[in-house]
PDB file of N, CA and C in Angstrom:
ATOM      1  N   UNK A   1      -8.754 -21.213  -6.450  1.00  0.00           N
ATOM      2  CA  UNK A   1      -7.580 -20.478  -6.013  1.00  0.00           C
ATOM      3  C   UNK A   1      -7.804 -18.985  -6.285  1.00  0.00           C
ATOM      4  N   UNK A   2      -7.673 -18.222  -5.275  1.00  0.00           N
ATOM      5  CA  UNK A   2      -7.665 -16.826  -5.552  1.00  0.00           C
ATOM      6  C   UNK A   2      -6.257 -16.087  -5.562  1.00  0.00           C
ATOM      7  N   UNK A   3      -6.189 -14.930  -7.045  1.00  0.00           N
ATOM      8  CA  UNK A   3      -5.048 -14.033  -6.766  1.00  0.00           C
ATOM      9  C   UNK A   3      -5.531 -12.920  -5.632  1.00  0.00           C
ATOM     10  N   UNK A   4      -6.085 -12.759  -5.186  1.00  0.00           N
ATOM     11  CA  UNK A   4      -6.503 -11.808  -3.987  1.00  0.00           C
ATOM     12  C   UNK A   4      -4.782 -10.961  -3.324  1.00  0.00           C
ATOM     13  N   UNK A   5      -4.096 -11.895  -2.780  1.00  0.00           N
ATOM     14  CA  UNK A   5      -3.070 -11.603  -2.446  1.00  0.00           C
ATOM     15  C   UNK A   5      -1.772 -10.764  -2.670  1.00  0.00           C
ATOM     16  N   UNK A   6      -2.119 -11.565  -4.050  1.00  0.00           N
ATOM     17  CA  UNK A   6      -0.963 -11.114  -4.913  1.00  0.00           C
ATOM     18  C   UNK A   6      -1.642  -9.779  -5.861  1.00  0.00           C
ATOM     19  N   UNK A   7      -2.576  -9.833  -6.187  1.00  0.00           N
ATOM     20  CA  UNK A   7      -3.015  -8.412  -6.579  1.00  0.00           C
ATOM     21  C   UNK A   7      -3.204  -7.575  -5.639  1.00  0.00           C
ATOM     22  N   UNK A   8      -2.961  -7.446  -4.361  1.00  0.00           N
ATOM     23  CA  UNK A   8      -3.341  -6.427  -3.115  1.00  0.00           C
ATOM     24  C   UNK A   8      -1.916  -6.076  -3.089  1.00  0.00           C
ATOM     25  N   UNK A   9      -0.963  -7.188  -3.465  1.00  0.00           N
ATOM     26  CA  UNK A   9       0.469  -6.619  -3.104  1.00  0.00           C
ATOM     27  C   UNK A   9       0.976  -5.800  -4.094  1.00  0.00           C
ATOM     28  N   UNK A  10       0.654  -5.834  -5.415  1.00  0.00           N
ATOM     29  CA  UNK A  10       0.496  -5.175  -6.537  1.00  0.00           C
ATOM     30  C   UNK A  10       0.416  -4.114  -6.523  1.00  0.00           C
ATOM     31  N   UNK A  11      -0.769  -3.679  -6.391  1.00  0.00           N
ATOM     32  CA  UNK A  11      -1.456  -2.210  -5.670  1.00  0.00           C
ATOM     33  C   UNK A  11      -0.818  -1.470  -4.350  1.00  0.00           C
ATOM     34  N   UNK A  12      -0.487  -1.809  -3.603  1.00  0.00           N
ATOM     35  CA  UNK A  12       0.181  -1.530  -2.542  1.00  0.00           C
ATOM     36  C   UNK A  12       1.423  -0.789  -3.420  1.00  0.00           C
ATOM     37  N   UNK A  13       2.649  -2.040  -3.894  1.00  0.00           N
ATOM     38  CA  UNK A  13       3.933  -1.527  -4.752  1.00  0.00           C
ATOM     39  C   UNK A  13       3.720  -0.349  -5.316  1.00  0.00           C
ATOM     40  N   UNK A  14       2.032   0.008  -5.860  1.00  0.00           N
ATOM     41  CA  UNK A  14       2.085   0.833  -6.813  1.00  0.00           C
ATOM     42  C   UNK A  14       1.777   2.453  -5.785  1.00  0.00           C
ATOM     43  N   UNK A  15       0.919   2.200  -5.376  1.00  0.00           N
ATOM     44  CA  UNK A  15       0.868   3.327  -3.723  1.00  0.00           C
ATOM     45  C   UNK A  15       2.233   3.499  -3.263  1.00  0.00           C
ATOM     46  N   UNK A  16       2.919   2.512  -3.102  1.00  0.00           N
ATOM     47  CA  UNK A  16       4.488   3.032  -2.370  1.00  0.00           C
ATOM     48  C   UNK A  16       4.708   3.887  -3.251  1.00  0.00           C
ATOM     49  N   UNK A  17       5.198   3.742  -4.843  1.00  0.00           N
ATOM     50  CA  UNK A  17       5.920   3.755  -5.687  1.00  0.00           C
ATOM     51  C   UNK A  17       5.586   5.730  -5.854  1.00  0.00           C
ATOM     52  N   UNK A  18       4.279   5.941  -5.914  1.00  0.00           N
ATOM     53  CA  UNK A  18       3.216   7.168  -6.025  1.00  0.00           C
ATOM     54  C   UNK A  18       4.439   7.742  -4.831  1.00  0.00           C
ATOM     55  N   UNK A  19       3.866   7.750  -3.321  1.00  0.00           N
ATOM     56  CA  UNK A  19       4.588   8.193  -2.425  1.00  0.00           C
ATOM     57  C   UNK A  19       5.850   8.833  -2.674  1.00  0.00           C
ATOM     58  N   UNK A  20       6.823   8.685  -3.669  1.00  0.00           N
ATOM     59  CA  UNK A  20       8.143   9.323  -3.735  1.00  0.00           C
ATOM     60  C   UNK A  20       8.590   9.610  -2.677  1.00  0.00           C
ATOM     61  N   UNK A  21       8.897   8.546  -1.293  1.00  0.00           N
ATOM     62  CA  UNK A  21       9.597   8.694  -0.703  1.00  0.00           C
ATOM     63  C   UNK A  21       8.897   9.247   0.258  1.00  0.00           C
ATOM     64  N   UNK A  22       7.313   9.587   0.363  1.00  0.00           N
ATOM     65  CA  UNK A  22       6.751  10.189   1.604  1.00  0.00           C
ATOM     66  C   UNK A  22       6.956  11.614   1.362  1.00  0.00           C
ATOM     67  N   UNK A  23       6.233  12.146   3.045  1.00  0.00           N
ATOM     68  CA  UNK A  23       6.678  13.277   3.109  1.00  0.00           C
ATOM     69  C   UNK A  23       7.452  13.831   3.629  1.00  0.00           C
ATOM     70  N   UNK A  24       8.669  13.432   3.445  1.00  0.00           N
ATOM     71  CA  UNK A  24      10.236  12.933   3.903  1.00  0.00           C
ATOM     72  C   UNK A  24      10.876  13.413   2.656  1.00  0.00           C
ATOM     73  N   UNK A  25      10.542  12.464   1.922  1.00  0.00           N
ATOM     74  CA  UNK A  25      11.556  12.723   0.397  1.00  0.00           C
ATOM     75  C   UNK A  25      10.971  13.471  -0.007  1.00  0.00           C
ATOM     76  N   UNK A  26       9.609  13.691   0.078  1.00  0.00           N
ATOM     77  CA  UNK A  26       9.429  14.940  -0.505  1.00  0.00           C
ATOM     78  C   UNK A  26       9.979  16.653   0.079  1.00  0.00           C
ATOM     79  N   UNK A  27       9.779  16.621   1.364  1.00  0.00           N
ATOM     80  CA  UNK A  27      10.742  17.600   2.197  1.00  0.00           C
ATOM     81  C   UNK A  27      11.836  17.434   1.308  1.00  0.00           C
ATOM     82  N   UNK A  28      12.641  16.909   1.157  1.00  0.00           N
ATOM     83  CA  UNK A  28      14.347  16.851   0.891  1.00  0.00           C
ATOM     84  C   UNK A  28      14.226  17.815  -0.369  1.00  0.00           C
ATOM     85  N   UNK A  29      13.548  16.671  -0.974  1.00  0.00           N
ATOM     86  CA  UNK A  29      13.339  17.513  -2.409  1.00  0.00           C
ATOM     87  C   UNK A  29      13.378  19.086  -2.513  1.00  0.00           C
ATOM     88  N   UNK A  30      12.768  19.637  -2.135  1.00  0.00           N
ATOM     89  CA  UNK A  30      12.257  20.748  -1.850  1.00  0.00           C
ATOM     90  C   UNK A  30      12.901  21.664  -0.814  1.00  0.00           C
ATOM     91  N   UNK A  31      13.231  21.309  -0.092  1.00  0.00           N
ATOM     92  CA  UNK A  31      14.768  21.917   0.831  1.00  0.00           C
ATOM     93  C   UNK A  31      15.707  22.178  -0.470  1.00  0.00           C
ATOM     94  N   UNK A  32      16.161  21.563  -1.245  1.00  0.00           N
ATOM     95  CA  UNK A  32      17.435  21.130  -2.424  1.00  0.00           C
ATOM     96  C   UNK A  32      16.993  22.468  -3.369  1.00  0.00           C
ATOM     97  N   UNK A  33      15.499  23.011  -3.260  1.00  0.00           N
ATOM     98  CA  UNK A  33      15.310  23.727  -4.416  1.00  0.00           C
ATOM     99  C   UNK A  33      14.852  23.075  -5.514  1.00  0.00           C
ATOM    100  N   UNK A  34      14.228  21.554  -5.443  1.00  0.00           N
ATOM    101  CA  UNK A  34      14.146  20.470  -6.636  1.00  0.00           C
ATOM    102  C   UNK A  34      12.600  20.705  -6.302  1.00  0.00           C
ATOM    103  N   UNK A  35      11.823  19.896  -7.355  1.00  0.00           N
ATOM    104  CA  UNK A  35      10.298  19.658  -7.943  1.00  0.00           C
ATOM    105  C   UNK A  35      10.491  17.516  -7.469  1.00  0.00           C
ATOM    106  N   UNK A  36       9.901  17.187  -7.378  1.00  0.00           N
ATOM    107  CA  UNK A  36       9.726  16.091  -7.714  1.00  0.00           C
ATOM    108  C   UNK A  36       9.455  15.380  -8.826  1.00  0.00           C
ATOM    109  N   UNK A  37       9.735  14.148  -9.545  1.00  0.00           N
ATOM    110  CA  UNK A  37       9.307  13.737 -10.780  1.00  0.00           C
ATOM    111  C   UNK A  37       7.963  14.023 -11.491  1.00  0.00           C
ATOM    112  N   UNK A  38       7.204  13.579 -10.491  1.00  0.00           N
ATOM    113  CA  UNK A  38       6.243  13.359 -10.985  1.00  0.00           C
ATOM    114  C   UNK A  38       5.774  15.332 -11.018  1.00  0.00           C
ATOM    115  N   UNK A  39       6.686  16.233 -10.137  1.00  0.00           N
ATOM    116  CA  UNK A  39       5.329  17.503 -10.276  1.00  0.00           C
ATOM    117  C   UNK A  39       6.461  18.090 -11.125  1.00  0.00           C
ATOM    118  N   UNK A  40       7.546  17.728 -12.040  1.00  0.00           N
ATOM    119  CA  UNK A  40       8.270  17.910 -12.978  1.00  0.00           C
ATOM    120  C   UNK A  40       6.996  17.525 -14.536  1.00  0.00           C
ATOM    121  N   UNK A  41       6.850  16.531 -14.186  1.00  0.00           N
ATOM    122  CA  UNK A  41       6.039  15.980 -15.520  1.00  0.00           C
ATOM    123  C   UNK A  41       4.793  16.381 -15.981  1.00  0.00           C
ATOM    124  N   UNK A  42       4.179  17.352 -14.290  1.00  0.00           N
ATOM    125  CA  UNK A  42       3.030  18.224 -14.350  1.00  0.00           C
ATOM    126  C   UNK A  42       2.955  18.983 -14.935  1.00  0.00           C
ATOM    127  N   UNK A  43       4.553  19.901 -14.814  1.00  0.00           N
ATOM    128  CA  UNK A  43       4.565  21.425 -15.327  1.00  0.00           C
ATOM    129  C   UNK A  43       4.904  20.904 -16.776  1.00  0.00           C
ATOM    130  N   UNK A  44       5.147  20.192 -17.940  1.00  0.00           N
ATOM    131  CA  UNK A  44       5.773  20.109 -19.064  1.00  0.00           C
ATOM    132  C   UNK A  44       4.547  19.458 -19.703  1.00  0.00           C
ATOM    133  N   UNK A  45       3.566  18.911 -19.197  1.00  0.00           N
ATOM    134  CA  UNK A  45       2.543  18.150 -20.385  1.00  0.00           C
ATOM    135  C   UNK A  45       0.837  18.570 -19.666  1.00  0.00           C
ATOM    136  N   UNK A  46       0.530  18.309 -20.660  1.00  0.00           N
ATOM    137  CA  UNK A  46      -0.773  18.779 -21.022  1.00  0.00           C
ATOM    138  C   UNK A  46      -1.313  18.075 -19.263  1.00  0.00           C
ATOM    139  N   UNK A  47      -2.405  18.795 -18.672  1.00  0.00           N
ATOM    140  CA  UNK A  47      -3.300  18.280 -17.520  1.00  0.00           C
ATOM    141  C   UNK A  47      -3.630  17.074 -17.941  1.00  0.00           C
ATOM    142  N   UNK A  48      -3.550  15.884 -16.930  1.00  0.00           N
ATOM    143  CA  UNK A  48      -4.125  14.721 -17.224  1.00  0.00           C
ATOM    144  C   UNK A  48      -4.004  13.857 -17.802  1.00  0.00           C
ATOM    145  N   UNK A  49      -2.853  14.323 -19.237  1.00  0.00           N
ATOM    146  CA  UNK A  49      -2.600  13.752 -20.118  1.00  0.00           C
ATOM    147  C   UNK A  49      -1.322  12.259 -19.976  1.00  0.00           C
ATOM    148  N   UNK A  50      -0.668  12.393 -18.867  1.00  0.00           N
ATOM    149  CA  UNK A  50       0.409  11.514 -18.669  1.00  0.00           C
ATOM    150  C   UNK A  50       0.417  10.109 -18.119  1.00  0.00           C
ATOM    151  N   UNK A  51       0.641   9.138 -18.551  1.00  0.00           N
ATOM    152  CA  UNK A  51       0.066   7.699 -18.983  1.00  0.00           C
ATOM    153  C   UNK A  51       1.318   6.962 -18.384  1.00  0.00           C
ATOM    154  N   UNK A  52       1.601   7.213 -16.600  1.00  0.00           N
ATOM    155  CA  UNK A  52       2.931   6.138 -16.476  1.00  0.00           C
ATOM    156  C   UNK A  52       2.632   4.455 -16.701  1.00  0.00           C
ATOM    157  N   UNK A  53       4.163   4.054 -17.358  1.00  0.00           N
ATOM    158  CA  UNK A  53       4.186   2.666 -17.384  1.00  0.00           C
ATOM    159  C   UNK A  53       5.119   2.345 -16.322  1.00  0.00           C
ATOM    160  N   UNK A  54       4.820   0.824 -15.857  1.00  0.00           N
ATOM    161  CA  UNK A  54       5.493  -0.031 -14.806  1.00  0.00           C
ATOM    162  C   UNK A  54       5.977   0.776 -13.717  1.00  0.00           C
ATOM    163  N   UNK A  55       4.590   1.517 -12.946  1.00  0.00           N
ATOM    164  CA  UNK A  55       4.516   2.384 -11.918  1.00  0.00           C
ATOM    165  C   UNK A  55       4.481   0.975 -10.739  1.00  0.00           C
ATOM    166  N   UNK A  56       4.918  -0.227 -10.730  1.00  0.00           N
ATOM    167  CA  UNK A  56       5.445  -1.407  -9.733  1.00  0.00           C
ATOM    168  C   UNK A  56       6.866  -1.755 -10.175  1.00  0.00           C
ATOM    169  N   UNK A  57       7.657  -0.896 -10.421  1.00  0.00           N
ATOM    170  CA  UNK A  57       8.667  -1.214 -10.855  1.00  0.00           C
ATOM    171  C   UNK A  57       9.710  -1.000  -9.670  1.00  0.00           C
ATOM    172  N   UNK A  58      10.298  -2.323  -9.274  1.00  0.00           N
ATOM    173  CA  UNK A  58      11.730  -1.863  -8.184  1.00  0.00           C
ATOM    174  C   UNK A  58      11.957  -2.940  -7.714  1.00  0.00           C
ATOM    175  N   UNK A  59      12.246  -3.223  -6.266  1.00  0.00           N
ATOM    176  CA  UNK A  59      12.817  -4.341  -5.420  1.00  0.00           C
ATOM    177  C   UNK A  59      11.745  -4.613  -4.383  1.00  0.00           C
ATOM    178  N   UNK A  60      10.885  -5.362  -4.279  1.00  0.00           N
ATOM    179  CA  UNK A  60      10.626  -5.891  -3.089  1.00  0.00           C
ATOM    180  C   UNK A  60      11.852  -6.286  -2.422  1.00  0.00           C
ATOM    181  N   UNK A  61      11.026  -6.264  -0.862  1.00  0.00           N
ATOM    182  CA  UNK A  61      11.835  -7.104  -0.151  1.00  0.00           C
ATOM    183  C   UNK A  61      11.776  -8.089   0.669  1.00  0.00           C
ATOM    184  N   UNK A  62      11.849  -9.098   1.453  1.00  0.00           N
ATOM    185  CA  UNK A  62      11.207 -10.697   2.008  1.00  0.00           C
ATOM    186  C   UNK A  62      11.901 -10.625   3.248  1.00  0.00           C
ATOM    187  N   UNK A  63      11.626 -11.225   3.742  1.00  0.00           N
ATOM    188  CA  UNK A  63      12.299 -11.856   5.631  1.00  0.00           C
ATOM    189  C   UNK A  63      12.682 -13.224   5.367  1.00  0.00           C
ATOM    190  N   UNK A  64      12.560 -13.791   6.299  1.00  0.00           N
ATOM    191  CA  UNK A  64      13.485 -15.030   5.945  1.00  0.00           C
ATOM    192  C   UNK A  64      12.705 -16.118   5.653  1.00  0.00           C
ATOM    193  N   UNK A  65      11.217 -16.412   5.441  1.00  0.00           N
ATOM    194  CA  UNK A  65       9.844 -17.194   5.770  1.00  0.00           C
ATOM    195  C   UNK A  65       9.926 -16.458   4.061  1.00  0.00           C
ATOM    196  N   UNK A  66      10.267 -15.491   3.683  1.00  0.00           N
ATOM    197  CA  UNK A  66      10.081 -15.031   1.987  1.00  0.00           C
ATOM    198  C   UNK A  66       8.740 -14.212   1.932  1.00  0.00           C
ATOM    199  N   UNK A  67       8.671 -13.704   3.116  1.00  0.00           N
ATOM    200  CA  UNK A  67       6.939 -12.584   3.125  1.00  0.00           C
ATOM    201  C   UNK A  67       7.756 -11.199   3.087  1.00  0.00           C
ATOM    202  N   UNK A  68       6.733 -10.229   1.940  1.00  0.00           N
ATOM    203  CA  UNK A  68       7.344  -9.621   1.420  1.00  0.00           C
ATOM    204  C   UNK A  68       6.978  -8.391   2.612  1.00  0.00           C
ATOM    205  N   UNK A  69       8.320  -7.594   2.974  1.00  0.00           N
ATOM    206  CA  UNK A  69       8.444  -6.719   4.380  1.00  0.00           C
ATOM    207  C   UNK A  69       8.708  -5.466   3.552  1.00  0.00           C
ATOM    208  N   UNK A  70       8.690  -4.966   2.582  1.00  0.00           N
ATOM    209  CA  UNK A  70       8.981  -3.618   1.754  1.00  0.00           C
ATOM    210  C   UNK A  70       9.528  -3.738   0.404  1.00  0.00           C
ATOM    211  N   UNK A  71       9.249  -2.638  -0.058  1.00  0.00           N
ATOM    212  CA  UNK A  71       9.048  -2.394  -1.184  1.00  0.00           C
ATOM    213  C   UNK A  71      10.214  -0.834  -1.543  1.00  0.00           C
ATOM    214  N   UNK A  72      11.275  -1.413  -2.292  1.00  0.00           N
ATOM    215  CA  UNK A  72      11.849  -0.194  -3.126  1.00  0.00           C
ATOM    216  C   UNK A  72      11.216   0.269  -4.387  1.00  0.00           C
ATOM    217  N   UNK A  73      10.896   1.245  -4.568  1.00  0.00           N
ATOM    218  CA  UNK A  73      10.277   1.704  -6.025  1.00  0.00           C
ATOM    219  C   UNK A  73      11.862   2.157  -7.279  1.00  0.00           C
ATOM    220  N   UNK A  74      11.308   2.076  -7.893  1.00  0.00           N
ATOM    221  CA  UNK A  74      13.059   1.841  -9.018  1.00  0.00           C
ATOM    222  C   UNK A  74      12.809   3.510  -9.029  1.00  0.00           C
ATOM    223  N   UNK A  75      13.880   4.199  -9.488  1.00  0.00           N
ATOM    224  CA  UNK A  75      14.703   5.843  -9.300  1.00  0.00           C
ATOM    225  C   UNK A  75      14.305   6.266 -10.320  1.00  0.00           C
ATOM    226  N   UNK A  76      12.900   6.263 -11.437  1.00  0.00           N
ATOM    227  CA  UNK A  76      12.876   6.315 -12.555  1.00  0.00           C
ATOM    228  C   UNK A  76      11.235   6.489 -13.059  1.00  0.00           C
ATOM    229  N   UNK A  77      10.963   7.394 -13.980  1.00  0.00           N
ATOM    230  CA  UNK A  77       9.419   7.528 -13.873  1.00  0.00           C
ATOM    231  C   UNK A  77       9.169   7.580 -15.580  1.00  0.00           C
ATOM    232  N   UNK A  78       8.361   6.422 -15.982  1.00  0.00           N
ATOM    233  CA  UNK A  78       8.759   6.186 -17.135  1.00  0.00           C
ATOM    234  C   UNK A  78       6.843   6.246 -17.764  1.00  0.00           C
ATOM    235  N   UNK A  79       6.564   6.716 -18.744  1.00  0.00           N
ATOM    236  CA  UNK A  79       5.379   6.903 -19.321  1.00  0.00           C
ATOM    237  C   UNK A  79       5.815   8.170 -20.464  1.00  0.00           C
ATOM    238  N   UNK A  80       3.875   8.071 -21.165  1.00  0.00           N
ATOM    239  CA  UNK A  80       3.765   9.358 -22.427  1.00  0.00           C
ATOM    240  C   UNK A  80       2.875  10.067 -22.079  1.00  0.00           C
ATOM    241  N   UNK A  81       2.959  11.463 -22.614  1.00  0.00           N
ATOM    242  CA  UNK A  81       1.815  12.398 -22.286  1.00  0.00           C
ATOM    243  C   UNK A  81       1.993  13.393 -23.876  1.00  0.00           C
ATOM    244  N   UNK A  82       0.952  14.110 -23.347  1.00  0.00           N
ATOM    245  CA  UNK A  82       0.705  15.149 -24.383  1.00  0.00           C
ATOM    246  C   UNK A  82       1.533  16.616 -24.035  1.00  0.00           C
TER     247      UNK A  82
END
């Protein structure tokens, strides 16, 4: 039996999750006068240094067969840095 699947979907969640919304939400952001999380966490800690946890964190979502059709990333960017 291979996890093949389920670790590709993994990785994927975690690529969405990176994305913040594209370059869509990122526009918005930035129209608003805002930074994004993650280039918030750039300017405050050391280069390189920032170690996110449960960067697959949110809602998938399924069709009616239960195959997963998208992915919400949770509103929240959680890790340590220097």
């Amino acid at each position: 039996m291979s996890w093949k699947e389920e670790v590709d979907r993994i990785h994927q969640r975690r690529s969405d999750a990176r994305q913040q919304g594209g370059p869509d939400g990122i526009a918005r952001q930035h129209a608003k006068g805002r930074l994004t999380v993650r280039e918030r966490i750039d300017l405050i800690a050391d280069p390189n240094s920032f170690r996110e946890q449960g960067i697959g964190a949110g809602a998938p979502e399924f069709d009616n067969n239960g195959k997963e059709t998208g992915f919400t990333p949770a509103n929240y960017v959680m890790g340590m840095a220097k």
